[in-house]
Structures are given as C-alpha cells and as structure tokens.
PDB file of N, CA and C in Angstrom:
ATOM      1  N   UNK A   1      52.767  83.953  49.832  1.00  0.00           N
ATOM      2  CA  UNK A   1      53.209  84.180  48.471  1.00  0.00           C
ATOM      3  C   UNK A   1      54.368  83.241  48.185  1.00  0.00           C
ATOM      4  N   UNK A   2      54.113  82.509  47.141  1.00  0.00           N
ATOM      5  CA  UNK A   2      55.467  81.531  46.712  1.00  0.00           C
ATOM      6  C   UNK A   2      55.951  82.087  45.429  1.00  0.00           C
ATOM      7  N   UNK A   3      57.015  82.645  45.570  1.00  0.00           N
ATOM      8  CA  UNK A   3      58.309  83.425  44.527  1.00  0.00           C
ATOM      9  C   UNK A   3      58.722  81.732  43.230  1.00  0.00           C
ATOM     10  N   UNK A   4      58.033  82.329  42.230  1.00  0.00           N
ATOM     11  CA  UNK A   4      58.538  80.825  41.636  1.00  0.00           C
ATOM     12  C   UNK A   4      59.551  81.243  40.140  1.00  0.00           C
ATOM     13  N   UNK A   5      60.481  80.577  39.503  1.00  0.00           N
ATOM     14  CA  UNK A   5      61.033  81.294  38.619  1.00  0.00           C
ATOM     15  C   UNK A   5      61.187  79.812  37.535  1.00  0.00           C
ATOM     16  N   UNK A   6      61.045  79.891  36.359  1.00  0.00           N
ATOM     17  CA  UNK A   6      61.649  78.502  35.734  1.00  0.00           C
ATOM     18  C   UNK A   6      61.049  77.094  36.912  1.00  0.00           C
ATOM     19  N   UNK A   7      60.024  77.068  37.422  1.00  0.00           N
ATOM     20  CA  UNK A   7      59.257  76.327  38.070  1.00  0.00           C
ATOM     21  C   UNK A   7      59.978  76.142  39.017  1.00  0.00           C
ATOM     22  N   UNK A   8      60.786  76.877  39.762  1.00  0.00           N
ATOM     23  CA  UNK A   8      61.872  76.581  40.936  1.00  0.00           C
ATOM     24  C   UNK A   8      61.887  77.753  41.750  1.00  0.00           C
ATOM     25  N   UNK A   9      61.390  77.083  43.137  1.00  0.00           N
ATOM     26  CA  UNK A   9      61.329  78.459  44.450  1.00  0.00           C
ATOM     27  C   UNK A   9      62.276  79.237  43.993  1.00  0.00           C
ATOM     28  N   UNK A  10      62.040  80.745  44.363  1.00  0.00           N
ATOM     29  CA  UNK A  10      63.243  81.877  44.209  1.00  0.00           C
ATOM     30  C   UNK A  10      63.989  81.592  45.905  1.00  0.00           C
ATOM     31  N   UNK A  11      65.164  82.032  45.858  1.00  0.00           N
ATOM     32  CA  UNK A  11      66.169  81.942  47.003  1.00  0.00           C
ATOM     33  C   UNK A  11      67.081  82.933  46.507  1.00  0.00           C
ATOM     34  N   UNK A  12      66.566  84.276  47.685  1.00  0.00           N
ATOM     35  CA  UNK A  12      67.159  85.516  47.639  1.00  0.00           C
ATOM     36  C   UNK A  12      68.786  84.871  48.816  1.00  0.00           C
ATOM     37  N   UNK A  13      69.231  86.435  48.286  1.00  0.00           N
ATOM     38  CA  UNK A  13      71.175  86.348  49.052  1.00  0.00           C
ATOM     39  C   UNK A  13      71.682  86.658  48.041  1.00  0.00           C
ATOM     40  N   UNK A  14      73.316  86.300  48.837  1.00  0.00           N
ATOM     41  CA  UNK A  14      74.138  86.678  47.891  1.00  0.00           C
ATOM     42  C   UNK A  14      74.304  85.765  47.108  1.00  0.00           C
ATOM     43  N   UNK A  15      74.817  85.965  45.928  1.00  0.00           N
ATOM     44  CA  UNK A  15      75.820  84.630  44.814  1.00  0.00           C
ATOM     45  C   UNK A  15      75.505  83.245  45.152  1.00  0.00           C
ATOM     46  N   UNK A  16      73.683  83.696  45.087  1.00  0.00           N
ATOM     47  CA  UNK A  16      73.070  82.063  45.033  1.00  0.00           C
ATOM     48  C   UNK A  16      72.937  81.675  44.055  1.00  0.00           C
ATOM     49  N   UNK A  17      73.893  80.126  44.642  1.00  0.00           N
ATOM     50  CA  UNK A  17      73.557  79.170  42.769  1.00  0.00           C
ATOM     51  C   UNK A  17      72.176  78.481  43.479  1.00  0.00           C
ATOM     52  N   UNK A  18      72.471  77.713  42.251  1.00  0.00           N
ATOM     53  CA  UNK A  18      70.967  77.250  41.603  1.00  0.00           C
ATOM     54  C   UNK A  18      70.510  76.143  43.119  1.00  0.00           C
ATOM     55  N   UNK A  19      71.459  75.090  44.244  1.00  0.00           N
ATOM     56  CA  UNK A  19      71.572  74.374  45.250  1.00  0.00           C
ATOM     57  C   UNK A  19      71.652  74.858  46.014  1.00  0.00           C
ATOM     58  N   UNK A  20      70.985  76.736  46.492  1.00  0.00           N
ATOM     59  CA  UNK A  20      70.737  77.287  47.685  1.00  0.00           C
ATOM     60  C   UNK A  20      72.026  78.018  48.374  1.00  0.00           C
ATOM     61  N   UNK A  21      73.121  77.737  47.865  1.00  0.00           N
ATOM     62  CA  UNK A  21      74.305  78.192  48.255  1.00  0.00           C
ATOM     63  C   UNK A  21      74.668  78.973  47.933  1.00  0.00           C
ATOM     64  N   UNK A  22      75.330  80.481  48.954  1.00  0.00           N
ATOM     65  CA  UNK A  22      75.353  81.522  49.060  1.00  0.00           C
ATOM     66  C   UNK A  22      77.062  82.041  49.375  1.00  0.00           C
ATOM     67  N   UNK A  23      77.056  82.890  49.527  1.00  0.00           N
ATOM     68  CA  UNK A  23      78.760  83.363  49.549  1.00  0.00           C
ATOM     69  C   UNK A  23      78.574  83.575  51.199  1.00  0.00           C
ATOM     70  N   UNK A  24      78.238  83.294  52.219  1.00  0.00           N
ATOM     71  CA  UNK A  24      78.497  82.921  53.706  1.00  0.00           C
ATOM     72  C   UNK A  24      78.278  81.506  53.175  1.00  0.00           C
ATOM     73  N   UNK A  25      77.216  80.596  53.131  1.00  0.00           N
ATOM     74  CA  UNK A  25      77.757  78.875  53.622  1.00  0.00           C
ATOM     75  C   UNK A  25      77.470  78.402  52.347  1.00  0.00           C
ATOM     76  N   UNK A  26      78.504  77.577  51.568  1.00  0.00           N
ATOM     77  CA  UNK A  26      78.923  77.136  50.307  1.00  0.00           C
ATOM     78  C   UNK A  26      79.376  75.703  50.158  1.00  0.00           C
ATOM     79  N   UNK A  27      79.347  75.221  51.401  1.00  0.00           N
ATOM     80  CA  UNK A  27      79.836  73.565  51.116  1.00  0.00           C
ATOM     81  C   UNK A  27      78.733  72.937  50.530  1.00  0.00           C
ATOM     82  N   UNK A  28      79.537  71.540  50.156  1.00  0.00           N
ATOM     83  CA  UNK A  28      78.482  70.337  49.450  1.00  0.00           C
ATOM     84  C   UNK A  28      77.082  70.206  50.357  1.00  0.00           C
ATOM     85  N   UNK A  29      76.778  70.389  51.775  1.00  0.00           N
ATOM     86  CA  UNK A  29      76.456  70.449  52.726  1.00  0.00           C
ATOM     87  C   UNK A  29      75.160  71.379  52.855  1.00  0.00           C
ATOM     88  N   UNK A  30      75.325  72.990  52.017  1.00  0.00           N
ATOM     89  CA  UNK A  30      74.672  74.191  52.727  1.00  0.00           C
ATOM     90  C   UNK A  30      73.802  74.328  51.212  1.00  0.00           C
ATOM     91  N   UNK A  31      72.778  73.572  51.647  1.00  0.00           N
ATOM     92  CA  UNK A  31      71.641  73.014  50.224  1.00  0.00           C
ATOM     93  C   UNK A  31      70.214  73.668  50.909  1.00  0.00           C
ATOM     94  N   UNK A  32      70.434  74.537  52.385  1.00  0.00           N
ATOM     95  CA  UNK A  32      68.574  74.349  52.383  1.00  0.00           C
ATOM     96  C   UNK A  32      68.426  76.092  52.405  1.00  0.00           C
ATOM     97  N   UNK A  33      67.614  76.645  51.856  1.00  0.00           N
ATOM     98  CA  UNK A  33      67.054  77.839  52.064  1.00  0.00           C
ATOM     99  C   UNK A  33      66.213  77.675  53.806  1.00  0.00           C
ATOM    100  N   UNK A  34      65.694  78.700  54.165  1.00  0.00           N
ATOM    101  CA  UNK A  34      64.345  79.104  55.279  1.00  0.00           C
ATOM    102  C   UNK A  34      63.748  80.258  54.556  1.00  0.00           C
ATOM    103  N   UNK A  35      62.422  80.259  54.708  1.00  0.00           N
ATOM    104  CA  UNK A  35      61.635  81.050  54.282  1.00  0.00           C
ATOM    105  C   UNK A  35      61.329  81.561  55.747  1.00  0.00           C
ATOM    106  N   UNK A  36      61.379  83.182  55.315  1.00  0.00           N
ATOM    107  CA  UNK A  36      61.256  84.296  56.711  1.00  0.00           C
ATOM    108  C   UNK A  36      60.311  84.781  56.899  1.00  0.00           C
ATOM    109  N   UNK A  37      59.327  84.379  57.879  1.00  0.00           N
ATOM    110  CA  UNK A  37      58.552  84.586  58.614  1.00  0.00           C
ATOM    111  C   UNK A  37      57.845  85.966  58.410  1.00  0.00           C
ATOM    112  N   UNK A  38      58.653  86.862  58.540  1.00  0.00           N
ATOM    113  CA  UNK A  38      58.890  88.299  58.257  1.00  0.00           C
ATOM    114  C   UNK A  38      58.731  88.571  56.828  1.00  0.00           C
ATOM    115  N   UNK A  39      59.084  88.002  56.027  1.00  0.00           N
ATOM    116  CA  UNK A  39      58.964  88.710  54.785  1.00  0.00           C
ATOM    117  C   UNK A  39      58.314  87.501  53.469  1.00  0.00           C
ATOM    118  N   UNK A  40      58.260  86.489  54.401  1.00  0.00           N
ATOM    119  CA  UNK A  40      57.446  85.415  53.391  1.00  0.00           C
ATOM    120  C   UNK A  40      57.938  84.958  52.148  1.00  0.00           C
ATOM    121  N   UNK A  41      59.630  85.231  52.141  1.00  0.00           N
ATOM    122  CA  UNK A  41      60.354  84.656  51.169  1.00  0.00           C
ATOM    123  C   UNK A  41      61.602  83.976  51.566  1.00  0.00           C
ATOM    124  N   UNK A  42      62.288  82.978  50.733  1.00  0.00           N
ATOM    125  CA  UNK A  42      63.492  82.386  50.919  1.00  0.00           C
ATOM    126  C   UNK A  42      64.441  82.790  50.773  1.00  0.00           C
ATOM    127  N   UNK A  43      65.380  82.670  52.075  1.00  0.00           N
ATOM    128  CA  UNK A  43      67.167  83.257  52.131  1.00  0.00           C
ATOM    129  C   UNK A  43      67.521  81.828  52.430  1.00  0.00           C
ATOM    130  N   UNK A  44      68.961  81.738  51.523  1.00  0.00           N
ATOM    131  CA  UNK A  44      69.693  81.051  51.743  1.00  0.00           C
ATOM    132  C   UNK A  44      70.526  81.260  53.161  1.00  0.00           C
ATOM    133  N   UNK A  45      70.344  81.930  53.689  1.00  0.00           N
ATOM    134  CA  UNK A  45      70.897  81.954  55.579  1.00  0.00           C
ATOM    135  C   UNK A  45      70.468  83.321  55.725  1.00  0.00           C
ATOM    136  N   UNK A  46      71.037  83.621  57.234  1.00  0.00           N
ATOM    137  CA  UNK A  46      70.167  84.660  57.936  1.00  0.00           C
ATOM    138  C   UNK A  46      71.546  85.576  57.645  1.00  0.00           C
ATOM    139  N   UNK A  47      72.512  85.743  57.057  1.00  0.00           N
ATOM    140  CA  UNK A  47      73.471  86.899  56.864  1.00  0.00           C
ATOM    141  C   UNK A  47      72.498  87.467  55.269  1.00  0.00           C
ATOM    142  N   UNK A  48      72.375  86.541  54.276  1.00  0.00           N
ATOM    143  CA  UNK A  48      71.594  86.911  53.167  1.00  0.00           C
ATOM    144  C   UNK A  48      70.509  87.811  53.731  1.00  0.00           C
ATOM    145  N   UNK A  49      69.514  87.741  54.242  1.00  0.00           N
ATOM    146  CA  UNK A  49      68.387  88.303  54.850  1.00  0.00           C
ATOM    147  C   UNK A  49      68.611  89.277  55.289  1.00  0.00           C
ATOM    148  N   UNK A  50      69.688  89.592  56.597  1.00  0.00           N
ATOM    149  CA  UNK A  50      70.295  90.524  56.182  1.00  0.00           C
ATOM    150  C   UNK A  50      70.692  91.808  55.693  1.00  0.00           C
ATOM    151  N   UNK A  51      71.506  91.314  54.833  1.00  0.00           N
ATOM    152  CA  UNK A  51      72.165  92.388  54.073  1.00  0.00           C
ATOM    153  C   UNK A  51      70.953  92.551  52.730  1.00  0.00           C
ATOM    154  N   UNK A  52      69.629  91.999  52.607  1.00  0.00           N
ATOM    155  CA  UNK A  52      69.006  92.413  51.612  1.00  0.00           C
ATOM    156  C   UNK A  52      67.329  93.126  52.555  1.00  0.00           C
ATOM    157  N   UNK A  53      67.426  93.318  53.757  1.00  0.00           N
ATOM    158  CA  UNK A  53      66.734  93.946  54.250  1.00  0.00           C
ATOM    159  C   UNK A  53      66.796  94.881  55.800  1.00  0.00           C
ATOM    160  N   UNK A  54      66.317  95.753  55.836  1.00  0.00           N
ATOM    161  CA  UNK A  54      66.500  96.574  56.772  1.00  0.00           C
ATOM    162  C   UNK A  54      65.477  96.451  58.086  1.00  0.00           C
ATOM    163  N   UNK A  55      65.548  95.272  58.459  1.00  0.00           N
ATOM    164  CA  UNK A  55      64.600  94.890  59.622  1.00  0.00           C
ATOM    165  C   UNK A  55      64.954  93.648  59.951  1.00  0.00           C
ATOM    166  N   UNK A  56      64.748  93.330  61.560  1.00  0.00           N
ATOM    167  CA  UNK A  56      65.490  92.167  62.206  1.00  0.00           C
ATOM    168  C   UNK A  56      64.351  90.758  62.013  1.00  0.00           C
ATOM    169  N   UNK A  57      65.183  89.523  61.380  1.00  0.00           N
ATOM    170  CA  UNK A  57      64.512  88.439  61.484  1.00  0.00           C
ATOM    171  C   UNK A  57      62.882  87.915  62.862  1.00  0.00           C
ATOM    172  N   UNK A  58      62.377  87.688  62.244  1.00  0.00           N
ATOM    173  CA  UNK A  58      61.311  87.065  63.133  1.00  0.00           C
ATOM    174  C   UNK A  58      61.420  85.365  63.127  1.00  0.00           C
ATOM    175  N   UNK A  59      61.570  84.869  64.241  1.00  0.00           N
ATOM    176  CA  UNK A  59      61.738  83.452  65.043  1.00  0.00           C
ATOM    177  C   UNK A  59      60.031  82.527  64.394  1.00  0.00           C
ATOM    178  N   UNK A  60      59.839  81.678  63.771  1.00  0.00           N
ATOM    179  CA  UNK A  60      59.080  80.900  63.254  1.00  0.00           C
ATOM    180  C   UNK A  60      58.676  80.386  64.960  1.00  0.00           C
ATOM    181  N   UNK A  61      57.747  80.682  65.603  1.00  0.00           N
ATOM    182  CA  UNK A  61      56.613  80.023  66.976  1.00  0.00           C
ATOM    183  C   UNK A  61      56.352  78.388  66.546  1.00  0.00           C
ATOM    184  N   UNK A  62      56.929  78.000  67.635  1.00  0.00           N
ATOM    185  CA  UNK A  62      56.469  76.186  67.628  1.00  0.00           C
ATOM    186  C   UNK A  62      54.950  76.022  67.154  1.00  0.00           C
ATOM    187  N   UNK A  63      54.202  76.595  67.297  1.00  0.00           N
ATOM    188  CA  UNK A  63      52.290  76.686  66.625  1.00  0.00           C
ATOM    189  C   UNK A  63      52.851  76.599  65.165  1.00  0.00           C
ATOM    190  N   UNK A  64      53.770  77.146  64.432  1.00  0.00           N
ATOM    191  CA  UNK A  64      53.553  77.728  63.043  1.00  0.00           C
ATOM    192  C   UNK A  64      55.043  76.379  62.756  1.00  0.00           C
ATOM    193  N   UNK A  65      55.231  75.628  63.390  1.00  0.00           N
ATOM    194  CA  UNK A  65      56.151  74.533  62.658  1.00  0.00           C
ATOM    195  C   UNK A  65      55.796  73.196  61.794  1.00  0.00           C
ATOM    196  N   UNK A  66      54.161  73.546  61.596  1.00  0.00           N
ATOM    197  CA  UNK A  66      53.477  72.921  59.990  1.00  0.00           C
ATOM    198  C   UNK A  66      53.656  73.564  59.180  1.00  0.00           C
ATOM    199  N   UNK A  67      54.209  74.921  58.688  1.00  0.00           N
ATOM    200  CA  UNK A  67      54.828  75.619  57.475  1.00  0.00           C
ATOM    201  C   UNK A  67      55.624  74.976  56.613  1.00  0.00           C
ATOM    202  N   UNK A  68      55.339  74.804  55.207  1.00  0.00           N
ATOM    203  CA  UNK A  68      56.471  74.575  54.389  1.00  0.00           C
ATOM    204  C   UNK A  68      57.209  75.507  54.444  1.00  0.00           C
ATOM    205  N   UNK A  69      58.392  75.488  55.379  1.00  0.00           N
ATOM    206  CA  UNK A  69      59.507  77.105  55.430  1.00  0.00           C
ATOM    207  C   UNK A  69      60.839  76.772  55.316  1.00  0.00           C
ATOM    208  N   UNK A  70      60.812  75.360  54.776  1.00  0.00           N
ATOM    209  CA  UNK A  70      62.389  74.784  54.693  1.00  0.00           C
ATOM    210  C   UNK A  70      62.808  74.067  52.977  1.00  0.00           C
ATOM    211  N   UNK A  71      63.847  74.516  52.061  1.00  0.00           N
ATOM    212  CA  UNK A  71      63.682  74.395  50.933  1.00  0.00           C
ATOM    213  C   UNK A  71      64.738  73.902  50.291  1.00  0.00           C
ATOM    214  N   UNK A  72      64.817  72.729  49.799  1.00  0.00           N
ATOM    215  CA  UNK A  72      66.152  71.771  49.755  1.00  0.00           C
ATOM    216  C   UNK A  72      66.536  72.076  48.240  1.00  0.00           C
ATOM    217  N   UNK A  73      67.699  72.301  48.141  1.00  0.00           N
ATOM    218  CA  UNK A  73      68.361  72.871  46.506  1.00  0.00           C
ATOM    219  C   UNK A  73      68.338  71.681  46.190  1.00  0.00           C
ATOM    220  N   UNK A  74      68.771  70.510  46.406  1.00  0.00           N
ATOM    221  CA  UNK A  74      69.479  69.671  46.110  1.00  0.00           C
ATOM    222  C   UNK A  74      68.090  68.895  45.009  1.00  0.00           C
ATOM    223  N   UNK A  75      66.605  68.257  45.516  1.00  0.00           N
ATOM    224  CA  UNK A  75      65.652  68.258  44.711  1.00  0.00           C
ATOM    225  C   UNK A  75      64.580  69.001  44.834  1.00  0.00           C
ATOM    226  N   UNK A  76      64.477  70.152  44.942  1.00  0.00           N
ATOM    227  CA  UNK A  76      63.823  71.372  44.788  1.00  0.00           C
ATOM    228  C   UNK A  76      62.595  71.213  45.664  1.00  0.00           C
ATOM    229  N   UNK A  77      62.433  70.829  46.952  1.00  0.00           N
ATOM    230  CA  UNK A  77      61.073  70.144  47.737  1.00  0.00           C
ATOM    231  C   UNK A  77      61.086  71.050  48.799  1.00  0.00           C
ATOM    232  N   UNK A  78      59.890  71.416  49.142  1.00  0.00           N
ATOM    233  CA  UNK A  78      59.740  72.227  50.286  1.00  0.00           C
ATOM    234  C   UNK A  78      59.300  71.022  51.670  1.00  0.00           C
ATOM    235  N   UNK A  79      60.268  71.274  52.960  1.00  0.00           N
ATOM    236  CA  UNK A  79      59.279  70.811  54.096  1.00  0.00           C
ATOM    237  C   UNK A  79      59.089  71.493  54.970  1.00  0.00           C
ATOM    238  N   UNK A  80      57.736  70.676  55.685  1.00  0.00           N
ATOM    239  CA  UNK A  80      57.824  71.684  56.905  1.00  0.00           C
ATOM    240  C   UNK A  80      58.800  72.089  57.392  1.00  0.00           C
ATOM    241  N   UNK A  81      58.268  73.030  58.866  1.00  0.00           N
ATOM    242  CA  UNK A  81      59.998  73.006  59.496  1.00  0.00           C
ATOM    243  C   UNK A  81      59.837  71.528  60.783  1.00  0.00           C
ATOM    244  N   UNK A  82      58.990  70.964  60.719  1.00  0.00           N
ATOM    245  CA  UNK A  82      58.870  70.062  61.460  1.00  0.00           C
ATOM    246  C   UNK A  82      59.410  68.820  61.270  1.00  0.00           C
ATOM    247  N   UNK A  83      59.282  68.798  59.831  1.00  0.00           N
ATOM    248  CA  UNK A  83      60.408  67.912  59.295  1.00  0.00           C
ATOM    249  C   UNK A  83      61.306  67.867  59.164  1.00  0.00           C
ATOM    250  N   UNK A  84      61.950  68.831  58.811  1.00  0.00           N
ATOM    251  CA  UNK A  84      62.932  69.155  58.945  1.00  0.00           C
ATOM    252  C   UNK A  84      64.202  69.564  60.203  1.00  0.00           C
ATOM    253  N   UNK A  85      63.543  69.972  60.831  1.00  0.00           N
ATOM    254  CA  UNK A  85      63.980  69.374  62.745  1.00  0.00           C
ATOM    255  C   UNK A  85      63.681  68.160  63.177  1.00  0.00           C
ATOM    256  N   UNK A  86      63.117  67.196  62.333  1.00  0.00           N
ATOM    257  CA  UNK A  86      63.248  65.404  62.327  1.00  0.00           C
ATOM    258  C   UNK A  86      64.021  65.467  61.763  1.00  0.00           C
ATOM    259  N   UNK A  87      64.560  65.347  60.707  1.00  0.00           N
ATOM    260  CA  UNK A  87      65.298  64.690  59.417  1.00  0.00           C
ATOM    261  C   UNK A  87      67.338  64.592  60.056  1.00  0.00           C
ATOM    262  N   UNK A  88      67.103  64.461  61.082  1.00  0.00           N
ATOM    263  CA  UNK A  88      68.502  63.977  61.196  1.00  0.00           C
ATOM    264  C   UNK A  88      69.853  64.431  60.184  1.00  0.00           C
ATOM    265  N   UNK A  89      69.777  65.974  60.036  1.00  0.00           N
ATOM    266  CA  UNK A  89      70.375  66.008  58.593  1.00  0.00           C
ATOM    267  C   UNK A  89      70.338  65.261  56.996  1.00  0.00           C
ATOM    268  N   UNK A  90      69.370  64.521  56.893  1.00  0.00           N
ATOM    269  CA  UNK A  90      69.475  64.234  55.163  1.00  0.00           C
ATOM    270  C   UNK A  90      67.885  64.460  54.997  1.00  0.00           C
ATOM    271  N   UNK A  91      67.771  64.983  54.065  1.00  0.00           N
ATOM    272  CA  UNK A  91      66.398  65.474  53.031  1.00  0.00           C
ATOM    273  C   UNK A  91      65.755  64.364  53.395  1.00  0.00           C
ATOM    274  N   UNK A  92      64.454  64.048  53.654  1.00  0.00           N
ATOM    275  CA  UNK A  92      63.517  63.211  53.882  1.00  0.00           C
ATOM    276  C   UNK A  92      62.808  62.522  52.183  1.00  0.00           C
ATOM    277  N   UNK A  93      63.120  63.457  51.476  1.00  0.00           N
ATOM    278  CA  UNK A  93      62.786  63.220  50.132  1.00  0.00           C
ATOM    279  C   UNK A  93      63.489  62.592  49.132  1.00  0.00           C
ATOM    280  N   UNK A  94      64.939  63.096  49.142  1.00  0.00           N
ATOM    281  CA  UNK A  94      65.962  62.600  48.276  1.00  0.00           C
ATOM    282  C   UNK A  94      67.386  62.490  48.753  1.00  0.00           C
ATOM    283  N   UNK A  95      67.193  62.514  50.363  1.00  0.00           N
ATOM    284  CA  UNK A  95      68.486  61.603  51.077  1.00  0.00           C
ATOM    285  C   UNK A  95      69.751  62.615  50.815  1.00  0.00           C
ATOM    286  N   UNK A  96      69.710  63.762  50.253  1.00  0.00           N
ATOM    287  CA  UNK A  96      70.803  64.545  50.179  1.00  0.00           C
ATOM    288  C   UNK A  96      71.050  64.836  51.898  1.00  0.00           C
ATOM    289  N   UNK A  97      72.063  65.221  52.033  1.00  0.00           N
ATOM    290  CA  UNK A  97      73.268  65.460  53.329  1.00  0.00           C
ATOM    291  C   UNK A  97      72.973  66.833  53.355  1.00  0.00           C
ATOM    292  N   UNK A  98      72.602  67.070  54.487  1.00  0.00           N
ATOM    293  CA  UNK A  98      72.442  68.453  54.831  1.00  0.00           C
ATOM    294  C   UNK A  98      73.229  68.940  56.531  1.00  0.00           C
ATOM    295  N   UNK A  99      73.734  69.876  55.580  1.00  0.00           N
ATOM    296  CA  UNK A  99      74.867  70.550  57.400  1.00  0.00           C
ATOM    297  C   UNK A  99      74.421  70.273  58.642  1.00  0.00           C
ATOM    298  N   UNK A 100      75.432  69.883  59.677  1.00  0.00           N
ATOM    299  CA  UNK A 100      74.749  69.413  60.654  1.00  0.00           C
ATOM    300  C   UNK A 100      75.136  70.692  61.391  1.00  0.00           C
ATOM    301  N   UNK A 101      75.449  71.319  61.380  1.00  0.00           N
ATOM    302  CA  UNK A 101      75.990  73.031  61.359  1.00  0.00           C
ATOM    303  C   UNK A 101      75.462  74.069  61.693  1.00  0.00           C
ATOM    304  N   UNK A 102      74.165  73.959  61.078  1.00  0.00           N
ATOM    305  CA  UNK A 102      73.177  74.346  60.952  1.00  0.00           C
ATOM    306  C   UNK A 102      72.091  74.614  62.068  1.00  0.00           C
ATOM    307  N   UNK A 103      72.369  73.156  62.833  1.00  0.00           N
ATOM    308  CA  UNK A 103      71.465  73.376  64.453  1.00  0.00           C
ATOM    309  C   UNK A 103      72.038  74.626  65.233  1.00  0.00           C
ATOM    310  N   UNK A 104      73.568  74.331  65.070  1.00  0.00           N
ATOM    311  CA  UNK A 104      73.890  75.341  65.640  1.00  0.00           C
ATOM    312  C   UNK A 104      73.452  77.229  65.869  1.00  0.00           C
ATOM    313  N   UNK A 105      72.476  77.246  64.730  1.00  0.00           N
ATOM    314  CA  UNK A 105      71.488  78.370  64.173  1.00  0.00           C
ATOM    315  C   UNK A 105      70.075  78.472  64.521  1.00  0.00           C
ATOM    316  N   UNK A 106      69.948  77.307  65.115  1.00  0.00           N
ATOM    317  CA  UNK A 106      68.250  76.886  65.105  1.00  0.00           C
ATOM    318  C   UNK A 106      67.571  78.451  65.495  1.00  0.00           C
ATOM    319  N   UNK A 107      68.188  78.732  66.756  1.00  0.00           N
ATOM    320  CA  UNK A 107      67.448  79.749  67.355  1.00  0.00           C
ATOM    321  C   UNK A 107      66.994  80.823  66.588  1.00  0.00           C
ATOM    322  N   UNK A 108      67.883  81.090  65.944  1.00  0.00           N
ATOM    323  CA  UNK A 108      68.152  82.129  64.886  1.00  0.00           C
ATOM    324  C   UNK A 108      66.721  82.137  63.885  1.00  0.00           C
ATOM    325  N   UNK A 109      65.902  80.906  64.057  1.00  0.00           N
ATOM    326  CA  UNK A 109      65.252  80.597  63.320  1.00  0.00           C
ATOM    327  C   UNK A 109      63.977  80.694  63.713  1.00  0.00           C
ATOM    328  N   UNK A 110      64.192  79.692  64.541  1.00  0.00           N
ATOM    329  CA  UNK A 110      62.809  78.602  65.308  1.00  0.00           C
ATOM    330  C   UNK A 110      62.691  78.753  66.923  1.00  0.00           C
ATOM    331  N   UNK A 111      61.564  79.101  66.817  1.00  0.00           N
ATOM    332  CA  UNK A 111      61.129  79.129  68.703  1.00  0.00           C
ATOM    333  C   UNK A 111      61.864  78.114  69.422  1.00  0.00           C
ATOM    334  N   UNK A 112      63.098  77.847  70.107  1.00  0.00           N
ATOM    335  CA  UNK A 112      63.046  76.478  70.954  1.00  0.00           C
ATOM    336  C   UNK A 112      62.194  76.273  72.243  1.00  0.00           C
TER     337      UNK A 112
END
C-alpha cells in the first residue's frame, strides 16, 4: 500500500515537515523516511514508529533489499534499500546530502 497525499508519499511521526524531518532528527541532513516492514508505511525514524505504534519494528531481510523502502524529502523519490546502502550518503537522484549518522542505525533497520 503506498499512502499518497497532494501526490507526495505520506511520512508518519512526529512534527513532520514536508523534507521528512521529525522532532528526534531535524538537521539539513535528516531528509530520508524508511518504510516499515511491519506496517507498510513511512516513519521518518524508528522513535516516530514508535511512539505511533504498539509493536516492535521488523528488520527489512537482505532477500527483500529490492524494496522501494527508502524515501528522500528532499525530491520526493523512492529507492530501494539497496541503493540506498550504495549511495554513499547523497540521493542518487538529486545529490541532496543525507546523514551519515544514520549507518549508525542500520541495524535498527536492515538485516546486516
């Protein structure tokens, strides 16, 4: 199911603006949603997810890292997550800077 609003993915959390950014990570930097495995919609981070549901995140399996499950505010493009664990921090699409911060979370996410 793709949540679409004003032709633009929805990205649940808190005090998300319109560039994915949430009241936990808010820099120029914290531009990408993940779409959860578990619930088949986009949080701007895993504290959002969270505090808007009552069940523990599920880890995206290296098999399932052709998913569009990664969602850049900055020009509204979904990538895999495969690409997105390439992309050296900047959007593969429109070169925006994305947290390098962020690896630090992988697990949180993605099967290593």
């Amino acid at each position: 199911m793709r949540e679409e609003a004003q032709g633009h993915l929805v990205c649940h959390g808190t005090g998300v603006n319109e560039r994915t950014q949430c009241a936990h990570y808010h820099s120029d930097r914290d531009i990408i949603a993940i779409k959860f495995k578990c619930c088949d919609a986009f949080y701007a981070c895993i504290e959002c997810h969270n505090e808007a549901v009552n069940h523990a995140p599920v880890v995206w399996p290296k098999s399932e890292f052709s998913h569009e499950a990664i969602y850049c505010g900055n020009c509204k493009s979904t990538l895999t997550i495969a690409e997105y664990l390439a992309c050296d921090n900047t959007c593969p699409k429109c070169q925006a800077a994305f947290n390098p911060g962020c690896a630090n979370h992988y697990h949180l996410y993605f099967e290593r």
